[in-house]
N, C-alpha and C. Protein backbone atom coordinates (compact mmCIF):
# COMPACT_ATOMS: atom_id res chain seq x y z
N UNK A 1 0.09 -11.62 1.15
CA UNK A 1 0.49 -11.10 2.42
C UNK A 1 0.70 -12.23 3.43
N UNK A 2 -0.22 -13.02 3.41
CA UNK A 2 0.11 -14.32 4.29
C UNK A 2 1.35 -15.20 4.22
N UNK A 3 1.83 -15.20 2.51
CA UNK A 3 3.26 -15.60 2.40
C UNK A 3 4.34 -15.23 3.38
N UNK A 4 4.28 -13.71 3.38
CA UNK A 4 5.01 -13.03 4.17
C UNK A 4 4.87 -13.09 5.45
N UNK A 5 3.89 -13.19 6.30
CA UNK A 5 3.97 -13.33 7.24
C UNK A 5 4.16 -14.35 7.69
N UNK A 6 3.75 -15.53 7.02
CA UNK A 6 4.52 -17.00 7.42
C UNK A 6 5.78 -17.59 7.40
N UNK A 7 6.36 -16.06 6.69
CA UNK A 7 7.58 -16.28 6.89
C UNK A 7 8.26 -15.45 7.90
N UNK A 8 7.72 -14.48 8.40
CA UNK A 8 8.43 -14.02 9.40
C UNK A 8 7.89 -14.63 10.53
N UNK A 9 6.92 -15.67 10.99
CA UNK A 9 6.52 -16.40 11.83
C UNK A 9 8.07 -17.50 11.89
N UNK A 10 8.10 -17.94 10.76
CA UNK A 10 9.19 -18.71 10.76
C UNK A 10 10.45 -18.42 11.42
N UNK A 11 11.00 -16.88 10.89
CA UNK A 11 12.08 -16.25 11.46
C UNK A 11 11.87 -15.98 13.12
N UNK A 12 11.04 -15.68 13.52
CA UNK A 12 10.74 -15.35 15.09
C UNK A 12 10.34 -16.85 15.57
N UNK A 13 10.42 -17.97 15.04
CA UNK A 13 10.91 -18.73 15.69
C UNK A 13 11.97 -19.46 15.65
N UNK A 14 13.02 -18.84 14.53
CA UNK A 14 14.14 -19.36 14.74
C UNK A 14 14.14 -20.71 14.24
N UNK A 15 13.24 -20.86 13.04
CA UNK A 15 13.29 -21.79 12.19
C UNK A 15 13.56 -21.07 10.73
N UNK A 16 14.48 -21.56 9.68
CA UNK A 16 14.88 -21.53 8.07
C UNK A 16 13.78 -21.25 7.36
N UNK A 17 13.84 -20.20 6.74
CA UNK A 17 12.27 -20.16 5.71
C UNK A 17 12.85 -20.46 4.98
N UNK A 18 11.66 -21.66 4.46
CA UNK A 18 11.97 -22.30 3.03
C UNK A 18 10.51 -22.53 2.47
N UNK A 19 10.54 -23.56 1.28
CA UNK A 19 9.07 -23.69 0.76
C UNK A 19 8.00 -24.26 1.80
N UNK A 20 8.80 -25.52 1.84
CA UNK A 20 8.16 -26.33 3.09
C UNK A 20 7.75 -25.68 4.32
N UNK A 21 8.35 -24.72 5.09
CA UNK A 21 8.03 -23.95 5.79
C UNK A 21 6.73 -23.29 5.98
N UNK A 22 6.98 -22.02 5.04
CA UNK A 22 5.88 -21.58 4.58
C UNK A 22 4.47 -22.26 4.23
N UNK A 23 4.58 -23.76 3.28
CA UNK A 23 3.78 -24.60 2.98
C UNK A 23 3.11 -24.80 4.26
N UNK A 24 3.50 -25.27 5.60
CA UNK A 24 3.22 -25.69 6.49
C UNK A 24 2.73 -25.19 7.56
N UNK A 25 2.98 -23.66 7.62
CA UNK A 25 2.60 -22.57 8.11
C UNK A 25 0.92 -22.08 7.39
N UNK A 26 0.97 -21.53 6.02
CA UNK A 26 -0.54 -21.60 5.46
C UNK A 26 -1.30 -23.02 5.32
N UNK A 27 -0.69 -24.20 5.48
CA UNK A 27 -1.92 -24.75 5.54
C UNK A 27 -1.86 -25.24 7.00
N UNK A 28 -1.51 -24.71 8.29
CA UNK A 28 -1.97 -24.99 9.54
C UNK A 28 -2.62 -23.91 9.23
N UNK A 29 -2.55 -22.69 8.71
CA UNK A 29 -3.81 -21.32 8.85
C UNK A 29 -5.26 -22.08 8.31
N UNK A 30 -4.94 -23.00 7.67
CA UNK A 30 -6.50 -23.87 6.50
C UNK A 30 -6.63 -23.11 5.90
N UNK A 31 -5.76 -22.51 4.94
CA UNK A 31 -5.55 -21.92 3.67
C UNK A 31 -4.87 -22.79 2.75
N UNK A 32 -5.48 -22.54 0.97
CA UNK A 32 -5.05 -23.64 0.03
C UNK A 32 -3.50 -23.08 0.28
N UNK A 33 -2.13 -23.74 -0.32
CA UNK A 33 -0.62 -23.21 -0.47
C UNK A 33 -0.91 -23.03 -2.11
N UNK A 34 -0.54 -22.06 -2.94
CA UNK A 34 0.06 -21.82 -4.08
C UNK A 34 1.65 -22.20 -3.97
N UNK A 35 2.13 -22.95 -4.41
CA UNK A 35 3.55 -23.82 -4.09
C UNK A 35 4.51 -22.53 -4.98
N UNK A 36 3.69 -21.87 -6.31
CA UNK A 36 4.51 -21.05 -6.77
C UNK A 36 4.88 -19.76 -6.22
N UNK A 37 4.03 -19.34 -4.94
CA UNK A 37 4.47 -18.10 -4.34
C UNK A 37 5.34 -17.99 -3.28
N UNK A 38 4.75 -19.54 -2.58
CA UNK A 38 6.00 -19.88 -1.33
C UNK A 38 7.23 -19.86 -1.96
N UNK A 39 7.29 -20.52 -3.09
CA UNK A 39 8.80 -20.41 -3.81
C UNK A 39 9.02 -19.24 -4.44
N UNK A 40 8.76 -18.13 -5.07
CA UNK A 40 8.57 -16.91 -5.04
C UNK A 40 9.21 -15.90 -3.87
N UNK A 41 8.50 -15.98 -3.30
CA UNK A 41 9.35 -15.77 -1.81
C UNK A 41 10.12 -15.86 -1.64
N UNK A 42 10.63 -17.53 -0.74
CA UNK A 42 11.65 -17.77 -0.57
C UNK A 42 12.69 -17.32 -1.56
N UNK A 43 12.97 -17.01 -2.81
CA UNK A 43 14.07 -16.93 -3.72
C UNK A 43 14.00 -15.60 -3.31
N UNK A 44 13.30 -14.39 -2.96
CA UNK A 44 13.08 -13.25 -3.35
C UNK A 44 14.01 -13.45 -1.41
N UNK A 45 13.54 -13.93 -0.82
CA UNK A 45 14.40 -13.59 0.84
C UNK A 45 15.89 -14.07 0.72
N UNK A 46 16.20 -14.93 -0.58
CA UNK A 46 17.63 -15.81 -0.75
C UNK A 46 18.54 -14.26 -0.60
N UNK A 47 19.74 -14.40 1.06
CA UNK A 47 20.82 -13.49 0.75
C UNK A 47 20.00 -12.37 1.51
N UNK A 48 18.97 -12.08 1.90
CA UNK A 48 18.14 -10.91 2.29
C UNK A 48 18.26 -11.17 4.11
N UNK A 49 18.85 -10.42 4.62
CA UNK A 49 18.64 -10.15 6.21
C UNK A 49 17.63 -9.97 7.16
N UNK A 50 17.01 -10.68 7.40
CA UNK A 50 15.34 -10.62 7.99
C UNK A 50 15.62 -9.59 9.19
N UNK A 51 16.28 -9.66 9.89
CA UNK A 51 16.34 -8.88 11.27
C UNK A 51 17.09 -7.32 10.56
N UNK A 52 17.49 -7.12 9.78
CA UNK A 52 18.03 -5.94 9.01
C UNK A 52 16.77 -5.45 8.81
N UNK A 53 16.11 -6.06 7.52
CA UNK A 53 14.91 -5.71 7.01
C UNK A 53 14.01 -4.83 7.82
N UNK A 54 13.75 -5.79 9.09
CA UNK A 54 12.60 -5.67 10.11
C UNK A 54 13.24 -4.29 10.92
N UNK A 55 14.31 -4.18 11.10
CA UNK A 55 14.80 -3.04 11.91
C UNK A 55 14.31 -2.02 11.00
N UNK A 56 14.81 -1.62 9.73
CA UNK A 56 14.77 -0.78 9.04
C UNK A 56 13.65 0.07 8.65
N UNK A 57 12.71 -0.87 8.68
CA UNK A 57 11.34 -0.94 8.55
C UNK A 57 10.39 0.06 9.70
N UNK A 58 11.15 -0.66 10.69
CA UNK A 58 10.45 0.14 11.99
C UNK A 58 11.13 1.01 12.16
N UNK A 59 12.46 1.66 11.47
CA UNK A 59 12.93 2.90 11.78
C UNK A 59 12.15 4.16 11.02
N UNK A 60 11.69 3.19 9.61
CA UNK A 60 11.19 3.86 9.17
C UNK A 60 9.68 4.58 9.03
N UNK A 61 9.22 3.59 9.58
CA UNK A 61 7.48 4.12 10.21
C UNK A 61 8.03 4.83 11.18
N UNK A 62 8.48 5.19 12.43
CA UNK A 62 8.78 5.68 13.26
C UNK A 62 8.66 7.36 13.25
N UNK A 63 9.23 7.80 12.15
CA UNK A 63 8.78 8.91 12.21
C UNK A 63 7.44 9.50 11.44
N UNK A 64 6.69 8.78 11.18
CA UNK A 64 5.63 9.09 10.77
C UNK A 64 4.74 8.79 11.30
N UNK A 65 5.13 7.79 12.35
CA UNK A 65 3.76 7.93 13.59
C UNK A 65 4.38 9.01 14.65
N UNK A 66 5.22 9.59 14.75
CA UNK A 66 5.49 10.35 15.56
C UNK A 66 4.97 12.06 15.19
N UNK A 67 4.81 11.85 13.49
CA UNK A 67 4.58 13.22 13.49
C UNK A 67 3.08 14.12 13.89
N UNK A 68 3.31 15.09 14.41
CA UNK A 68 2.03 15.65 15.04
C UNK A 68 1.10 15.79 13.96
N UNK A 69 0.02 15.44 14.39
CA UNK A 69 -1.43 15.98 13.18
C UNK A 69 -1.32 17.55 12.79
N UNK A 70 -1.69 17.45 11.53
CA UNK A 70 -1.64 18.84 10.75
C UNK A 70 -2.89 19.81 11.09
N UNK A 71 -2.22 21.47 11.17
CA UNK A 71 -3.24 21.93 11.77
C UNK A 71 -4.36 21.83 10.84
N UNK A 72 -5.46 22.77 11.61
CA UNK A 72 -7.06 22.61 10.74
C UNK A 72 -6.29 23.41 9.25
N UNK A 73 -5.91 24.46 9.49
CA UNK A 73 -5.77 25.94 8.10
C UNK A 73 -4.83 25.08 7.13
N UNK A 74 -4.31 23.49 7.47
CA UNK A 74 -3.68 22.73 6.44
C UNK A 74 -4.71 22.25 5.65
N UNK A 75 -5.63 21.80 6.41
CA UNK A 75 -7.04 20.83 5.95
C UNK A 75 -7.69 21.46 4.92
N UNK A 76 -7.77 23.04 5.58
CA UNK A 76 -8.91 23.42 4.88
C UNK A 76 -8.34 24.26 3.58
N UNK A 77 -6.96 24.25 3.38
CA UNK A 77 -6.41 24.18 1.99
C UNK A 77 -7.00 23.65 1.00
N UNK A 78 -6.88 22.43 0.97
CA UNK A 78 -7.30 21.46 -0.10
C UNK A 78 -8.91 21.49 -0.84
N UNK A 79 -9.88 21.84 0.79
CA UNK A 79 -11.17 22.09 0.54
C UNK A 79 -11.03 23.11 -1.13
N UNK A 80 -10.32 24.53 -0.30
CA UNK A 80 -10.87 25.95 -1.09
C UNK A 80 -10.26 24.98 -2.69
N UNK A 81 -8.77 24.46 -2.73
CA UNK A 81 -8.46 23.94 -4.07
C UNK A 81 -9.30 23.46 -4.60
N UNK A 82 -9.84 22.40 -3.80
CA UNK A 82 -11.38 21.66 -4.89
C UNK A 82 -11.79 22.91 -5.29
N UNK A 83 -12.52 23.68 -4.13
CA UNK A 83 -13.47 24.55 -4.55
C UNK A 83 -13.13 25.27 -6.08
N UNK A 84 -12.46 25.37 -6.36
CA UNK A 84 -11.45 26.11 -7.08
C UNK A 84 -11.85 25.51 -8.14
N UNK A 85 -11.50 24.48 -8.33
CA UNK A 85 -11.78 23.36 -9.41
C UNK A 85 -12.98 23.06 -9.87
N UNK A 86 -13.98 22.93 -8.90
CA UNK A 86 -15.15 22.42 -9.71
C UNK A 86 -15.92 24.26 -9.92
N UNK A 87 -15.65 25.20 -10.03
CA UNK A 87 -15.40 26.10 -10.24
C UNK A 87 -15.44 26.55 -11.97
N UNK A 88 -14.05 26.12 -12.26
CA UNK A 88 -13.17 26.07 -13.51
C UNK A 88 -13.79 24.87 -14.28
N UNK A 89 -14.45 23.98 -13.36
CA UNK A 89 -15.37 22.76 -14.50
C UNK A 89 -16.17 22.88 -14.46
N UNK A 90 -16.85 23.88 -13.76
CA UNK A 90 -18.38 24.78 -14.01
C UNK A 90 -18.37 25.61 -15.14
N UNK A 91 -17.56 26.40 -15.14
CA UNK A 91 -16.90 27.18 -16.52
C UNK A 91 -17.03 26.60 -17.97
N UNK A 92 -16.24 25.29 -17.65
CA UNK A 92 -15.28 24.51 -18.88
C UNK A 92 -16.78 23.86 -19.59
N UNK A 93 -17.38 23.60 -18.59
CA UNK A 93 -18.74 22.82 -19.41
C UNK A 93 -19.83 24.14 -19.46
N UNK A 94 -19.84 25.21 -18.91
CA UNK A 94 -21.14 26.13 -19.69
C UNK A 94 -20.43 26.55 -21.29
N UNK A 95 -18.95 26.95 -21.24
CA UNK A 95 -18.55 26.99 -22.73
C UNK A 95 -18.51 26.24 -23.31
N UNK A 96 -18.48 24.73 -23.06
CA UNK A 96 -18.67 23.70 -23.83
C UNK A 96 -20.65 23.80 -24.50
N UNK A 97 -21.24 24.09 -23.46
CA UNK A 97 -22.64 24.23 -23.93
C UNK A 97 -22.95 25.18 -24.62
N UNK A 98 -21.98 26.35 -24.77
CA UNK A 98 -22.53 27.48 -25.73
C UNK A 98 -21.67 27.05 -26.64
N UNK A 99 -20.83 26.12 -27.05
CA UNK A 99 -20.48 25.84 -27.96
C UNK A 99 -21.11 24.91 -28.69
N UNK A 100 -21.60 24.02 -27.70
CA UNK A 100 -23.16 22.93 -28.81
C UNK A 100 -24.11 23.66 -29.06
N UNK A 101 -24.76 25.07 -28.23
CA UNK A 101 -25.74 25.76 -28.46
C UNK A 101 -25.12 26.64 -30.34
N UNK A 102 -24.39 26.90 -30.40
CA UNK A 102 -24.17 27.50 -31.69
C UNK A 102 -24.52 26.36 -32.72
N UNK A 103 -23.87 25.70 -32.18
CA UNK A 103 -23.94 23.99 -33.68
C UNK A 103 -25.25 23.69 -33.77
N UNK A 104 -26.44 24.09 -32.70
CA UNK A 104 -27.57 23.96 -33.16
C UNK A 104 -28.96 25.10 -32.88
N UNK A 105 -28.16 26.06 -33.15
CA UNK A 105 -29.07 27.61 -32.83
C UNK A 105 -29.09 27.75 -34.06
């Protein structure tokens, strides 16, 4: 994750992400550089639109912080489903036990 963000540090200042970049960016953080991920990266941003990216990105969270919290009678769906379930695996294992109870009755 720090790769990445040292590289969009780079882009918001309107400096070239490259290896060196990046390199120079994690180790002013005083973090070791893995030389193979900075380059990793960079090949993976080669041709890729940083300010595209970044727009897109925030268009796309956008509506999902916007959406209103779900009512309670959504919540308490899921409860009764468990309920439901450990239910049916209350079941599944007493017939499993009258089925070891035969193998040794």
């Amino acid at each position: 994750m720090e790769y990445v963000y040292a590289a969009l540090l780079l882009h918001s200042a309107g400096k070239k992400v490259t290896e060196e970049g990046i390199a120079a960016v994690i180790k002013a953080a005083g973090m070791e550089v893995d030389s193979v991920r900075a380059k990793a990266l960079v090949s993976a941003l080669e041709g890729v639109n940083i300010e595209e990216a970044i727009s897109k990105a925030a268009f796309a969270a956008a509506p999902a912080q916007a959406a209103p919290a779900a009512p309670a009678a959504a919540a308490e769906a899921p409860k009764k489903e468990e309920k439901a379930k450990e239910k049916d695996k209350e079941k599944s294992e007493e017939s499993g036990m009258e089925g070891l109870g035969a193998l040794f009755g």
